[in-house]
PDB file of N, CA and C in Angstrom:
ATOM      1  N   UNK A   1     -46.370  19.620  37.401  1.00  0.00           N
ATOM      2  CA  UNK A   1     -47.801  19.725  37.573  1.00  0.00           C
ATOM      3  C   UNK A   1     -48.101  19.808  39.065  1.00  0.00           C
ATOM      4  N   UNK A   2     -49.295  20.386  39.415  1.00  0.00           N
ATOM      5  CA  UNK A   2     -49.158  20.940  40.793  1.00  0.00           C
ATOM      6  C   UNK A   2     -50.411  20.181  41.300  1.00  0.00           C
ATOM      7  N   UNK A   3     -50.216  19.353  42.565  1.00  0.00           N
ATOM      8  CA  UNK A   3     -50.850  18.408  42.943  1.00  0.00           C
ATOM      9  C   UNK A   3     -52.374  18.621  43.070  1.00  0.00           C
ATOM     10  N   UNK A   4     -52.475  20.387  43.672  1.00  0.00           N
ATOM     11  CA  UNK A   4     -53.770  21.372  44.064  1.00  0.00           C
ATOM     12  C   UNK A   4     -54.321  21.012  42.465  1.00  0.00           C
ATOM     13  N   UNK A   5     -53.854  21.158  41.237  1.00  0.00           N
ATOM     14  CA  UNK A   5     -54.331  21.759  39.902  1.00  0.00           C
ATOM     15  C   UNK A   5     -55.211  20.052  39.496  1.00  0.00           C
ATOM     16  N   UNK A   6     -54.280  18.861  39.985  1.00  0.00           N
ATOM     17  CA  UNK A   6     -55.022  18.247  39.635  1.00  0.00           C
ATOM     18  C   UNK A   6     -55.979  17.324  40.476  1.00  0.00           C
ATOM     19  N   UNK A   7     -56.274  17.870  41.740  1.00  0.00           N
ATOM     20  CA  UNK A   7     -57.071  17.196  42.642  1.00  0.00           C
ATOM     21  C   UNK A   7     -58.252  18.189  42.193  1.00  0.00           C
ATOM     22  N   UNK A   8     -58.000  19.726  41.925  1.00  0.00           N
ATOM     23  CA  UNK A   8     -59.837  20.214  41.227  1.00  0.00           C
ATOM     24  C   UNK A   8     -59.783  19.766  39.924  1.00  0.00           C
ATOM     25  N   UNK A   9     -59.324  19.566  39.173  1.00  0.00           N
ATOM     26  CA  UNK A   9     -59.233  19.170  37.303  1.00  0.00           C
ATOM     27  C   UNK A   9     -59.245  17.442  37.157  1.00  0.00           C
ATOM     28  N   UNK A  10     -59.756  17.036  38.319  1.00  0.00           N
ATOM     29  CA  UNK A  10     -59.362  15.790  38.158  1.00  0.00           C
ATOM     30  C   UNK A  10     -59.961  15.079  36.807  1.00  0.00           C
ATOM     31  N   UNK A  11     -61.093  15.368  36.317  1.00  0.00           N
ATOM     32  CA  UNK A  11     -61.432  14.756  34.455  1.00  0.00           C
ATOM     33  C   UNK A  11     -60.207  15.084  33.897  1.00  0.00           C
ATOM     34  N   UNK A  12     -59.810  16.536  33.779  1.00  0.00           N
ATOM     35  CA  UNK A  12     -59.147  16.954  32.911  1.00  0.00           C
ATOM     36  C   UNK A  12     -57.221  16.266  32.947  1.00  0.00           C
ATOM     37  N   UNK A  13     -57.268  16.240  34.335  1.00  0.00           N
ATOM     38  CA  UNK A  13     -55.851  14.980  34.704  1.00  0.00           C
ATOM     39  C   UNK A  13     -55.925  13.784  33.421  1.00  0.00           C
ATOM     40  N   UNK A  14     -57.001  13.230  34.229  1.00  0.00           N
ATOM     41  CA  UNK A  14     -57.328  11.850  33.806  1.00  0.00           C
ATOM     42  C   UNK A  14     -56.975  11.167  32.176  1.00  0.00           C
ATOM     43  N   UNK A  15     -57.420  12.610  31.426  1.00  0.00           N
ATOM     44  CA  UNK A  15     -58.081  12.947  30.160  1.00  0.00           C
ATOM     45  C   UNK A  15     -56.577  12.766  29.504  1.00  0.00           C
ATOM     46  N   UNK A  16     -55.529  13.939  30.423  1.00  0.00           N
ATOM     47  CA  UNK A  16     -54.580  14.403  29.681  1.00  0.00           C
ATOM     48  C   UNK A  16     -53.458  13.211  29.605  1.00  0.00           C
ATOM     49  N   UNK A  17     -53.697  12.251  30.890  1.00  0.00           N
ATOM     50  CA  UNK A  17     -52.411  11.349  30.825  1.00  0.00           C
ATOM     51  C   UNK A  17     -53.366   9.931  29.838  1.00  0.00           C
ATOM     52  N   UNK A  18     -54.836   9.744  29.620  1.00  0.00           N
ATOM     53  CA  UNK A  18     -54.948   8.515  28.969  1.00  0.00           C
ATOM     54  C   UNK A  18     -55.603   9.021  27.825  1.00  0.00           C
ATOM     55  N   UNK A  19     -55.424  10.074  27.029  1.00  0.00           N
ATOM     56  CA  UNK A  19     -55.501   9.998  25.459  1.00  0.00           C
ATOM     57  C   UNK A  19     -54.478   9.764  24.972  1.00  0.00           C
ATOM     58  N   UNK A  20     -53.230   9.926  24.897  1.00  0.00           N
ATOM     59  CA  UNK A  20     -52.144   9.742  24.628  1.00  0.00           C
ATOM     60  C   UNK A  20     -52.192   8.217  24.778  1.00  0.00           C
ATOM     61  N   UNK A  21     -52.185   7.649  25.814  1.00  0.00           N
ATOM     62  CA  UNK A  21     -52.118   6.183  26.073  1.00  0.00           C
ATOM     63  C   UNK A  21     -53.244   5.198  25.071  1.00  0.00           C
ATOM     64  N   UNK A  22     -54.300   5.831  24.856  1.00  0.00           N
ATOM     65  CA  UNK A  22     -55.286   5.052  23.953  1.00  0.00           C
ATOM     66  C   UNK A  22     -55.199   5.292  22.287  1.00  0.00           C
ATOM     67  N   UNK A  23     -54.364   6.486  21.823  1.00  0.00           N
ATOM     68  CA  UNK A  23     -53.742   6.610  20.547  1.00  0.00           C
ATOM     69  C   UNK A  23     -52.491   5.796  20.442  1.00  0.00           C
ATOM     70  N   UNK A  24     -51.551   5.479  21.351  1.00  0.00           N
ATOM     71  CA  UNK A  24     -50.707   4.904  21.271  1.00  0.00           C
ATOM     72  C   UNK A  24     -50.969   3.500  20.497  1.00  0.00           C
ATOM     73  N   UNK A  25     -51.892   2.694  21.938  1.00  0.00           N
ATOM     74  CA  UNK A  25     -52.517   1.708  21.429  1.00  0.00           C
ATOM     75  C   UNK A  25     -53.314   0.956  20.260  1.00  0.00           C
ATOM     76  N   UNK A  26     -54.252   2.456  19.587  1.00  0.00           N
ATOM     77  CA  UNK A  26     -54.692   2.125  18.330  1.00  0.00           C
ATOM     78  C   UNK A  26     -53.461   2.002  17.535  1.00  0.00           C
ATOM     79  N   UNK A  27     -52.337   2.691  17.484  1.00  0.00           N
ATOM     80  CA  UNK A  27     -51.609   2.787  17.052  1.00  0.00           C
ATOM     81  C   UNK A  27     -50.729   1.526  16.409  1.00  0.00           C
ATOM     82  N   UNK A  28     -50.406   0.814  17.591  1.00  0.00           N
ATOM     83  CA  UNK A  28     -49.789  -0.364  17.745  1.00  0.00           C
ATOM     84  C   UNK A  28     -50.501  -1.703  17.446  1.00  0.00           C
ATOM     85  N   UNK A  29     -52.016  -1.554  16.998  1.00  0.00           N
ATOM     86  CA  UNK A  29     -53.223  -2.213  16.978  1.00  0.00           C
ATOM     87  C   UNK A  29     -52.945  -1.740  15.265  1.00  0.00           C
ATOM     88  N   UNK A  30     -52.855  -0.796  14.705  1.00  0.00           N
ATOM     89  CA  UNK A  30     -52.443  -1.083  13.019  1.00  0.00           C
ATOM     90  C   UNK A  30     -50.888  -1.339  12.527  1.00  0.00           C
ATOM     91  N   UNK A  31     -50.031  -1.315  13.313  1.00  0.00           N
ATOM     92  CA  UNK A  31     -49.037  -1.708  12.811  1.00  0.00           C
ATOM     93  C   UNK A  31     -49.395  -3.026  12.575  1.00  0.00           C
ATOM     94  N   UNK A  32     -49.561  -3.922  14.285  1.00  0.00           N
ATOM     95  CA  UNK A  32     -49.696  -5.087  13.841  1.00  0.00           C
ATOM     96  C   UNK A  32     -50.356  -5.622  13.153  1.00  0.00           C
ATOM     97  N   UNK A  33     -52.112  -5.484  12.649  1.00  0.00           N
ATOM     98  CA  UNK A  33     -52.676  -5.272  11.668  1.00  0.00           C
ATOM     99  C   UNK A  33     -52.150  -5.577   9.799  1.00  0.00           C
ATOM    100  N   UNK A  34     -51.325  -4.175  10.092  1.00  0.00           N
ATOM    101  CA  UNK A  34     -50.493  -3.855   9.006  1.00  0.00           C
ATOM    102  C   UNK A  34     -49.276  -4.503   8.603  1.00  0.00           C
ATOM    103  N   UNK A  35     -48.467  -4.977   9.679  1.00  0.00           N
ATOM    104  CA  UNK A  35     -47.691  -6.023   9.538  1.00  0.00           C
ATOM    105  C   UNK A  35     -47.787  -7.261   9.232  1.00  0.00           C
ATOM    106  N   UNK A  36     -49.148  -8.070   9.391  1.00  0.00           N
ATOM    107  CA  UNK A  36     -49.916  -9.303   9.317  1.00  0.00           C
ATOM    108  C   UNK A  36     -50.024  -9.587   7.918  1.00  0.00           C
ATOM    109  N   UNK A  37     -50.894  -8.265   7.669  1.00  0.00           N
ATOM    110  CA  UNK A  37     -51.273  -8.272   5.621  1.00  0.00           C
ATOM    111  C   UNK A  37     -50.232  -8.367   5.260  1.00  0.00           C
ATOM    112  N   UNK A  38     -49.383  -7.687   5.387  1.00  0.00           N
ATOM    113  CA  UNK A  38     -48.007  -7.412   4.255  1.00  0.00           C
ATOM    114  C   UNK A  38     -47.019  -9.148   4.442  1.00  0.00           C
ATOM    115  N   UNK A  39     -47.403  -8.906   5.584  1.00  0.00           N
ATOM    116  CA  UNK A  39     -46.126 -10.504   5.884  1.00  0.00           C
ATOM    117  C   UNK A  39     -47.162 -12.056   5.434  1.00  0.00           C
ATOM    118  N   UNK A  40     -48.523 -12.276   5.591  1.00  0.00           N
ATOM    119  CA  UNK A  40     -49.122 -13.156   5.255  1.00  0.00           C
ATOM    120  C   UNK A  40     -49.004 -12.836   3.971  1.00  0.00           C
ATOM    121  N   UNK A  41     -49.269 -11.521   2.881  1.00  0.00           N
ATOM    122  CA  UNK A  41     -49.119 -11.798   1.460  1.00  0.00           C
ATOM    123  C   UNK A  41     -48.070 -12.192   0.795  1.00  0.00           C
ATOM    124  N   UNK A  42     -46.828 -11.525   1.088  1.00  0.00           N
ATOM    125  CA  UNK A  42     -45.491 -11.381   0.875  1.00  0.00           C
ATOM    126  C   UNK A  42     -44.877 -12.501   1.070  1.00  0.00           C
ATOM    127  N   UNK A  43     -44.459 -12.928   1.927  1.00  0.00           N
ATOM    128  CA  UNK A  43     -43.753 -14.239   2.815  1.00  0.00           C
ATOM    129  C   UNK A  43     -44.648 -15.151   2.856  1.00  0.00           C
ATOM    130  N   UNK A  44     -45.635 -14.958   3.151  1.00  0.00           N
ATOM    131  CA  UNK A  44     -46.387 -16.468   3.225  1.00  0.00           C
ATOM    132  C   UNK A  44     -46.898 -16.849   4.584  1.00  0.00           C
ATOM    133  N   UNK A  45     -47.466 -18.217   4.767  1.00  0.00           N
ATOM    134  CA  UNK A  45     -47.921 -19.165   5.924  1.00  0.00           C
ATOM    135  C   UNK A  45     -46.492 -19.001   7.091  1.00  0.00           C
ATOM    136  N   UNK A  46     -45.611 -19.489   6.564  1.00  0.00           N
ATOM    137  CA  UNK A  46     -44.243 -19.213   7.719  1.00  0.00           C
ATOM    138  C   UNK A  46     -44.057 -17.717   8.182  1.00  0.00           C
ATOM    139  N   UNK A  47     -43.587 -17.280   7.497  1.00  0.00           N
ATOM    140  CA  UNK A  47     -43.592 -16.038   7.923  1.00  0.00           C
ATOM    141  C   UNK A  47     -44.345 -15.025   9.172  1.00  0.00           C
ATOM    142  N   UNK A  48     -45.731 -15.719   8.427  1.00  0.00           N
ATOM    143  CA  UNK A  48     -47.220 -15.153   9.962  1.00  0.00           C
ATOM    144  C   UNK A  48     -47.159 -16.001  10.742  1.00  0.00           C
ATOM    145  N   UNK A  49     -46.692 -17.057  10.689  1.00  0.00           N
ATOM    146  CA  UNK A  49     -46.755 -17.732  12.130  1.00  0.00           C
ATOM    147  C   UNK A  49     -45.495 -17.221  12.843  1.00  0.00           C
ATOM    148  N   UNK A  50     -44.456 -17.192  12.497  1.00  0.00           N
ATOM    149  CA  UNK A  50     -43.277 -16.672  12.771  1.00  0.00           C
ATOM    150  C   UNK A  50     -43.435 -15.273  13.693  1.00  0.00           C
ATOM    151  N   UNK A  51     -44.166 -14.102  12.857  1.00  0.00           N
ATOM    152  CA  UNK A  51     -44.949 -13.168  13.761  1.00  0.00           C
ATOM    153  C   UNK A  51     -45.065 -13.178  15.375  1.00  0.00           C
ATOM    154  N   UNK A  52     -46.519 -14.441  14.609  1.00  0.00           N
ATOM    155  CA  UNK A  52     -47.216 -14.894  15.838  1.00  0.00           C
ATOM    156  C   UNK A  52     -46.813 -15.455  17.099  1.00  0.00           C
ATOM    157  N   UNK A  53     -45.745 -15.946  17.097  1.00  0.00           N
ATOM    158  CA  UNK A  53     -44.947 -16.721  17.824  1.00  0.00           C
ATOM    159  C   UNK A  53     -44.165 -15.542  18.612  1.00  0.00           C
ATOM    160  N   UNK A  54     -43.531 -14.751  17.692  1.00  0.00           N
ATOM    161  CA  UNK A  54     -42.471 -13.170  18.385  1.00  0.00           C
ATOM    162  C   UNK A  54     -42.962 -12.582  18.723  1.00  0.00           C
ATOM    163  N   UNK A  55     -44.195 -12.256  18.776  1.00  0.00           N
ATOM    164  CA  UNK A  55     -44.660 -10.833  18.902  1.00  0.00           C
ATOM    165  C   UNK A  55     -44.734 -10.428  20.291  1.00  0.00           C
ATOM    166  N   UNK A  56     -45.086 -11.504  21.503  1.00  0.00           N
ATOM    167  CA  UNK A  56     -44.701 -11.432  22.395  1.00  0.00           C
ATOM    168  C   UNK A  56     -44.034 -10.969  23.335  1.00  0.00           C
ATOM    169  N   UNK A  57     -42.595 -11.297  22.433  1.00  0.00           N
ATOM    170  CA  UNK A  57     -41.736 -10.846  22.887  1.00  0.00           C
ATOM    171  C   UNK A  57     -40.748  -9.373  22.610  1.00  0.00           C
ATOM    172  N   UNK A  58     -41.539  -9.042  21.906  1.00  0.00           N
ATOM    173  CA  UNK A  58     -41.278  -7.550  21.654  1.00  0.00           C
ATOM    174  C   UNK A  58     -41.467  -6.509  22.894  1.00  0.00           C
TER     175      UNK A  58
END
């Protein structure tokens, strides 16, 4: 990418490197979500705290 292209395009810079970054995030915002339901129904009270405790450290 050519430094000239994005000092005039600068929205369009901006745009191109943080949509990607904010889909990611929703992204990772329903796994965990999605991981919560399934492991609080499934497994139980231990299990989600267990989560809660790791997730951290991922």
């Amino acid at each position: 990418m050519n430094i000239n292209w994005i000092r005039e395009n600068e929205l369009k810079a901006i745009l191109q490197f943080s949509v990607p970054s904010i889909v990611a995030m929703l992204l990772q915002t329903a796994i965990t979500i999605t991981d919560g339901y399934f492991t609080g129904n499934f497994v139980g009270e231990e299990g989600y705290m267990e989560i809660d405790i790791c997730f951290p450290l991922r």
